[in-house]
C-alpha atoms as a PDB file:
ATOM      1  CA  UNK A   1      80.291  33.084  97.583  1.00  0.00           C
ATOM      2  CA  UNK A   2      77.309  32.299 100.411  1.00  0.00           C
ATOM      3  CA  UNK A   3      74.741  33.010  98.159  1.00  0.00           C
ATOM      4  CA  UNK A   4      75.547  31.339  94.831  1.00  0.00           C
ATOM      5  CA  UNK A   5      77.786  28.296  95.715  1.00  0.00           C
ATOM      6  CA  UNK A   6      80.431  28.326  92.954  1.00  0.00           C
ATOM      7  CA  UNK A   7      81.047  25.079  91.530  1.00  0.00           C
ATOM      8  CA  UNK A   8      85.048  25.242  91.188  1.00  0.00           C
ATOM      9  CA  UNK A   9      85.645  27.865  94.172  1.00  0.00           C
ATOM     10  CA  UNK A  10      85.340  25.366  97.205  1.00  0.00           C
ATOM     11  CA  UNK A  11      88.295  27.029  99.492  1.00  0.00           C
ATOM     12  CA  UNK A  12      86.154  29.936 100.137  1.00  0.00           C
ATOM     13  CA  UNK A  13      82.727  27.954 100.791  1.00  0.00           C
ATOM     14  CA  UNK A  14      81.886  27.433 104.582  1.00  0.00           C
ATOM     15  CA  UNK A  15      78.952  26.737 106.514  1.00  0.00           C
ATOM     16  CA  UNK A  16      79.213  29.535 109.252  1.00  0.00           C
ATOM     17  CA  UNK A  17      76.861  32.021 109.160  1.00  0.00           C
ATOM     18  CA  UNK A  18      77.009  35.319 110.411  1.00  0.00           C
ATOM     19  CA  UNK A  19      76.702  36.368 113.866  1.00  0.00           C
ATOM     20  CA  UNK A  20      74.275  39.105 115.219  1.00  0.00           C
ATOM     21  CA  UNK A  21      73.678  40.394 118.972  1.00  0.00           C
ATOM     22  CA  UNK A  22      70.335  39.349 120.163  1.00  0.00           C
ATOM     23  CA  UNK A  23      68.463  40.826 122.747  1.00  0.00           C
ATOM     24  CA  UNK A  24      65.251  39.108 123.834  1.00  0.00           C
ATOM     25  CA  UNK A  25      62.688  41.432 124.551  1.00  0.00           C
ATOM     26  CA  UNK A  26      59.948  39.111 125.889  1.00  0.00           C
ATOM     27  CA  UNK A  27      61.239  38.163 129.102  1.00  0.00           C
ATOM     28  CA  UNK A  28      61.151  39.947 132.763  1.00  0.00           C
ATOM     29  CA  UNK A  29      65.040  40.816 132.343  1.00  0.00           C
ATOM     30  CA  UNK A  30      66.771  40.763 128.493  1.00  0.00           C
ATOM     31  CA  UNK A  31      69.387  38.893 127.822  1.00  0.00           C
ATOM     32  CA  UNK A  32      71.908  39.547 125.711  1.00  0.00           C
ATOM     33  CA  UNK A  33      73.776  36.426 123.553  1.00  0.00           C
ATOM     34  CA  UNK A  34      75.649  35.749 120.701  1.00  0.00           C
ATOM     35  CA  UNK A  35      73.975  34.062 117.895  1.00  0.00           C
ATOM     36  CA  UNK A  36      74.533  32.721 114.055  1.00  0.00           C
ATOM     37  CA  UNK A  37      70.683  32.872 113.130  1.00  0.00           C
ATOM     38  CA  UNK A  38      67.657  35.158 113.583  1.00  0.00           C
ATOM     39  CA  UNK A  39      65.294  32.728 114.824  1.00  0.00           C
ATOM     40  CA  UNK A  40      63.061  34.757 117.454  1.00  0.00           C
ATOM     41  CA  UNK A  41      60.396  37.107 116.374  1.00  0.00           C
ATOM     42  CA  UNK A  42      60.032  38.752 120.323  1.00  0.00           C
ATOM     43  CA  UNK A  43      64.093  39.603 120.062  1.00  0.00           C
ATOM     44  CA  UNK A  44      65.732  42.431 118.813  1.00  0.00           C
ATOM     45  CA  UNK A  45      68.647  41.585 116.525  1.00  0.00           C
ATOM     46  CA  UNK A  46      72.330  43.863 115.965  1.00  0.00           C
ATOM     47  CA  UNK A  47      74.414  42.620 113.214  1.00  0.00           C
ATOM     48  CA  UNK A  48      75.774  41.079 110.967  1.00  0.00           C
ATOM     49  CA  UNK A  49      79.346  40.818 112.374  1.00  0.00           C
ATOM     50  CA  UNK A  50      82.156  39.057 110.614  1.00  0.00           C
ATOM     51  CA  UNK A  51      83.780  37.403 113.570  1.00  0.00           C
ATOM     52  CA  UNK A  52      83.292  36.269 117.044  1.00  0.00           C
ATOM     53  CA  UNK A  53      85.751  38.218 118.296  1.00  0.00           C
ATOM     54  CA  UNK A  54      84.576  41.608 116.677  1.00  0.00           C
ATOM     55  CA  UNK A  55      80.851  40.832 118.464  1.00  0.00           C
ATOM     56  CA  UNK A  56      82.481  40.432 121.400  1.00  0.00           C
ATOM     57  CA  UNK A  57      84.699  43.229 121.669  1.00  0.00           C
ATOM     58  CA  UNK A  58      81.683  45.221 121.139  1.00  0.00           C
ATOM     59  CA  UNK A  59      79.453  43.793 123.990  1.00  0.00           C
ATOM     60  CA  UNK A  60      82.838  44.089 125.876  1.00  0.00           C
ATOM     61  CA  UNK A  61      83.224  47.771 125.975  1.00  0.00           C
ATOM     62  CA  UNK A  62      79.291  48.576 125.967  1.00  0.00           C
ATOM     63  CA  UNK A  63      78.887  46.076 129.244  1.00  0.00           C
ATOM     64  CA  UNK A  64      81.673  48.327 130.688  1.00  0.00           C
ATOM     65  CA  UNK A  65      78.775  51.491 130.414  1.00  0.00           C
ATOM     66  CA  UNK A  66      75.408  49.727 130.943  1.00  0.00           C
ATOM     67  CA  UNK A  67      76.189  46.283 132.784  1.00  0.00           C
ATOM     68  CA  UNK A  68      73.896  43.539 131.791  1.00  0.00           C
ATOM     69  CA  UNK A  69      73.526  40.033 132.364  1.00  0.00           C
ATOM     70  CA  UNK A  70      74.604  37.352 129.849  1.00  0.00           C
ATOM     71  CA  UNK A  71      73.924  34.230 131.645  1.00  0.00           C
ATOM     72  CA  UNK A  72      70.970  31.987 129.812  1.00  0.00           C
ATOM     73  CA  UNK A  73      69.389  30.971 132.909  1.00  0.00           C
ATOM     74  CA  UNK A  74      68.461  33.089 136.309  1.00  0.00           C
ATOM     75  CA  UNK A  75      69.749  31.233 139.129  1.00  0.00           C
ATOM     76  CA  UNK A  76      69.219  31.819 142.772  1.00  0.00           C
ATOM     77  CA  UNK A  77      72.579  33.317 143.186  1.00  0.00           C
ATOM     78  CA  UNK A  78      74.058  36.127 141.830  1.00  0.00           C
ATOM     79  CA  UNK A  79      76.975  35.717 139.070  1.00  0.00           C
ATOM     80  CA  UNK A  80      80.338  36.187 138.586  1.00  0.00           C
ATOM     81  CA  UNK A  81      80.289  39.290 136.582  1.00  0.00           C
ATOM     82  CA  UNK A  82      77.856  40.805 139.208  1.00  0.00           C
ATOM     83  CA  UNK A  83      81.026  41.030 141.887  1.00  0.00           C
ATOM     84  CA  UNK A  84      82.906  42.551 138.494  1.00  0.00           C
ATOM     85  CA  UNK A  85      80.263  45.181 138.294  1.00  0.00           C
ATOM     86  CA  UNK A  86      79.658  43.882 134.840  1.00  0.00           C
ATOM     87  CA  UNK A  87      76.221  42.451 135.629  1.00  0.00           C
ATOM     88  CA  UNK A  88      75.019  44.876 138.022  1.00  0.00           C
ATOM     89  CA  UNK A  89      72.269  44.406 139.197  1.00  0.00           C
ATOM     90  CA  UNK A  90      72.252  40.413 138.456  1.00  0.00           C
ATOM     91  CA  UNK A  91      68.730  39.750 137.374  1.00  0.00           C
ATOM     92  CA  UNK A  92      69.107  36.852 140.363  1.00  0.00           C
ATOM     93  CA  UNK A  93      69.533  38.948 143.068  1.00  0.00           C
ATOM     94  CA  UNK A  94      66.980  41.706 142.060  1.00  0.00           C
ATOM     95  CA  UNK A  95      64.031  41.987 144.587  1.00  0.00           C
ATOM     96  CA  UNK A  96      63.081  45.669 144.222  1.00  0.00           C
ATOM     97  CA  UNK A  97      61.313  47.805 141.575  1.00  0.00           C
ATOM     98  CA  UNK A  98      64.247  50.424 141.641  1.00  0.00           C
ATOM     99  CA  UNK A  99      66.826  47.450 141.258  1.00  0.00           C
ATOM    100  CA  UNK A 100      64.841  46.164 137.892  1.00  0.00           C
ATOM    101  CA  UNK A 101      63.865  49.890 136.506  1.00  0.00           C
ATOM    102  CA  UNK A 102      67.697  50.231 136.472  1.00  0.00           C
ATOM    103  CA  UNK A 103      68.101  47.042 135.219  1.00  0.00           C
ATOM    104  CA  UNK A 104      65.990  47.475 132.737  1.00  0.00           C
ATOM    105  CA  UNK A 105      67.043  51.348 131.582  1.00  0.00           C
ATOM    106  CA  UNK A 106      70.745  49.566 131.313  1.00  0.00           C
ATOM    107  CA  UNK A 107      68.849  47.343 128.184  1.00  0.00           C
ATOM    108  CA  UNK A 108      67.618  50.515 126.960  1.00  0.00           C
ATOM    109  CA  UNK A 109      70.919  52.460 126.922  1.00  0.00           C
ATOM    110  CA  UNK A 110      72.040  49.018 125.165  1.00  0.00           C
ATOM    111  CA  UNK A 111      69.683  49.476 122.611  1.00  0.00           C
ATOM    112  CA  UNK A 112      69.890  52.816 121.374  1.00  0.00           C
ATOM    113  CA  UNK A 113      73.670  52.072 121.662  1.00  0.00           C
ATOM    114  CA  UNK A 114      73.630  49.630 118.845  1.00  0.00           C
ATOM    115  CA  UNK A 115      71.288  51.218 116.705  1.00  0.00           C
ATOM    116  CA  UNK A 116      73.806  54.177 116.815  1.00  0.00           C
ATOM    117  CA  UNK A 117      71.983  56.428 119.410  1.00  0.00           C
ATOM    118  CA  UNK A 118      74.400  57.307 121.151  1.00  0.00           C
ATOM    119  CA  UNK A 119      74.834  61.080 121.161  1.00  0.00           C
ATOM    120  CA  UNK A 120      70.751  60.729 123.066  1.00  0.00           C
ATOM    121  CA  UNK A 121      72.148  58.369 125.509  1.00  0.00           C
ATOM    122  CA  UNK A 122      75.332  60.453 126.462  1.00  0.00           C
ATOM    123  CA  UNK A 123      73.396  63.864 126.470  1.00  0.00           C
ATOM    124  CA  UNK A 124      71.039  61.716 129.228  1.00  0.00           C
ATOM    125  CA  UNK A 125      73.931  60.334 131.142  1.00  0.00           C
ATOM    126  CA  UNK A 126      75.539  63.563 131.672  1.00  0.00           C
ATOM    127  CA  UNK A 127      71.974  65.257 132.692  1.00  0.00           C
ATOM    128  CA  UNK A 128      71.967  62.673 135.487  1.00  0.00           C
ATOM    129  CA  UNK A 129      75.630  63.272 136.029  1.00  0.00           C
ATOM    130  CA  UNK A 130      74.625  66.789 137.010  1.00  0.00           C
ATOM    131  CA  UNK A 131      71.584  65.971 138.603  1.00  0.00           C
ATOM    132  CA  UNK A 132      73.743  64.202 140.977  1.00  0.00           C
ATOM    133  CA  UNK A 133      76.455  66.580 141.612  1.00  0.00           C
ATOM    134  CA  UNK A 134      73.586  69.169 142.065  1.00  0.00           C
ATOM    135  CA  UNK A 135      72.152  67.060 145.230  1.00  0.00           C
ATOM    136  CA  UNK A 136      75.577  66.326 146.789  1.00  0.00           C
ATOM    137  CA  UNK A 137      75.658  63.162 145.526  1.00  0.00           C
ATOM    138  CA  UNK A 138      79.151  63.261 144.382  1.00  0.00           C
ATOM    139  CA  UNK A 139      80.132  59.008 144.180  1.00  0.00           C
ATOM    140  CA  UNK A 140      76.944  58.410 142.058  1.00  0.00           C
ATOM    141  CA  UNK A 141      78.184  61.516 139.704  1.00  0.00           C
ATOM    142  CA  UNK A 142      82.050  60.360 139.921  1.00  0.00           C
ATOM    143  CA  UNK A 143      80.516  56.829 138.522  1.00  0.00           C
ATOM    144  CA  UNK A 144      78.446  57.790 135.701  1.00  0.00           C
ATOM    145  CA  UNK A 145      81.561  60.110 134.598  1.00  0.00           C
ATOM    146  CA  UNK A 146      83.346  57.110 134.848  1.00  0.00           C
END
């Protein structure tokens, strides 16, 4: 109905577009947003999804796994969702190369999630899981199981 505009079938005619989950890929730290149109060429776009609340349900549960931030600008402090654990670490408050390797690996894990990858990214996170318990490291393990 999008595409060809039917004269005499206005109730189902809207402008809304689709949305899609874009990643930008050309910055320090990705972001992750909801969007209508693919307008980037450096971002990585997931879609198309029929409704807000479907996109968002999605980034919901994923953010749970591999927290990331969603905030469009980096400000000196770190966010809300970074005391959640959602955003963790908060590109903000990251000073070390360990603290933006893991954020950055979290992105990565986000990607191969939504491109359906997700049997390579479980088979990791239960390799470092072990890795873990092998070293005594039995919190780190407990979260990643988690």
């Amino acid at each position: 109905i999008q595409k060809h505009l039917p004269k005499y079938n206005v109730r189902w005619r809207d402008d809304k577009s689709y949305l899609y989950i874009k990643i930008t890929k050309s910055e320090e730290f990705p972001k992750v947003s909801i969007v209508r149109r693919e307008k980037k060429k450096g971002s990585i776009y997931f879609g198309p999804f029929p409704s807000q609340y479907a996109a968002e349900q999605i980034l919901k549960m994923v953010r749970r796994v591999f927290p990331f931030c969603m905030q469009k600008r980096v400000t000196t402090s770190a966010c809300f969702y970074a005391k959640l654990g959602l955003c963790n670490p908060c590109p903000s408050t990251i000073h070390t190369d360990e603290e933006k390797a893991l954020y950055q690996k979290n992105i990565k894990n986000l990607i191969k999630t939504l491109q359906g990858k997700s049997t390579n990214v479980i088979e990791s996170q239960y390799k470092m899981m072990r890795e873990h318990a092998d070293h005594g490291e039995y919190e780190q393990a407990k979260i990643i199981r988690d």
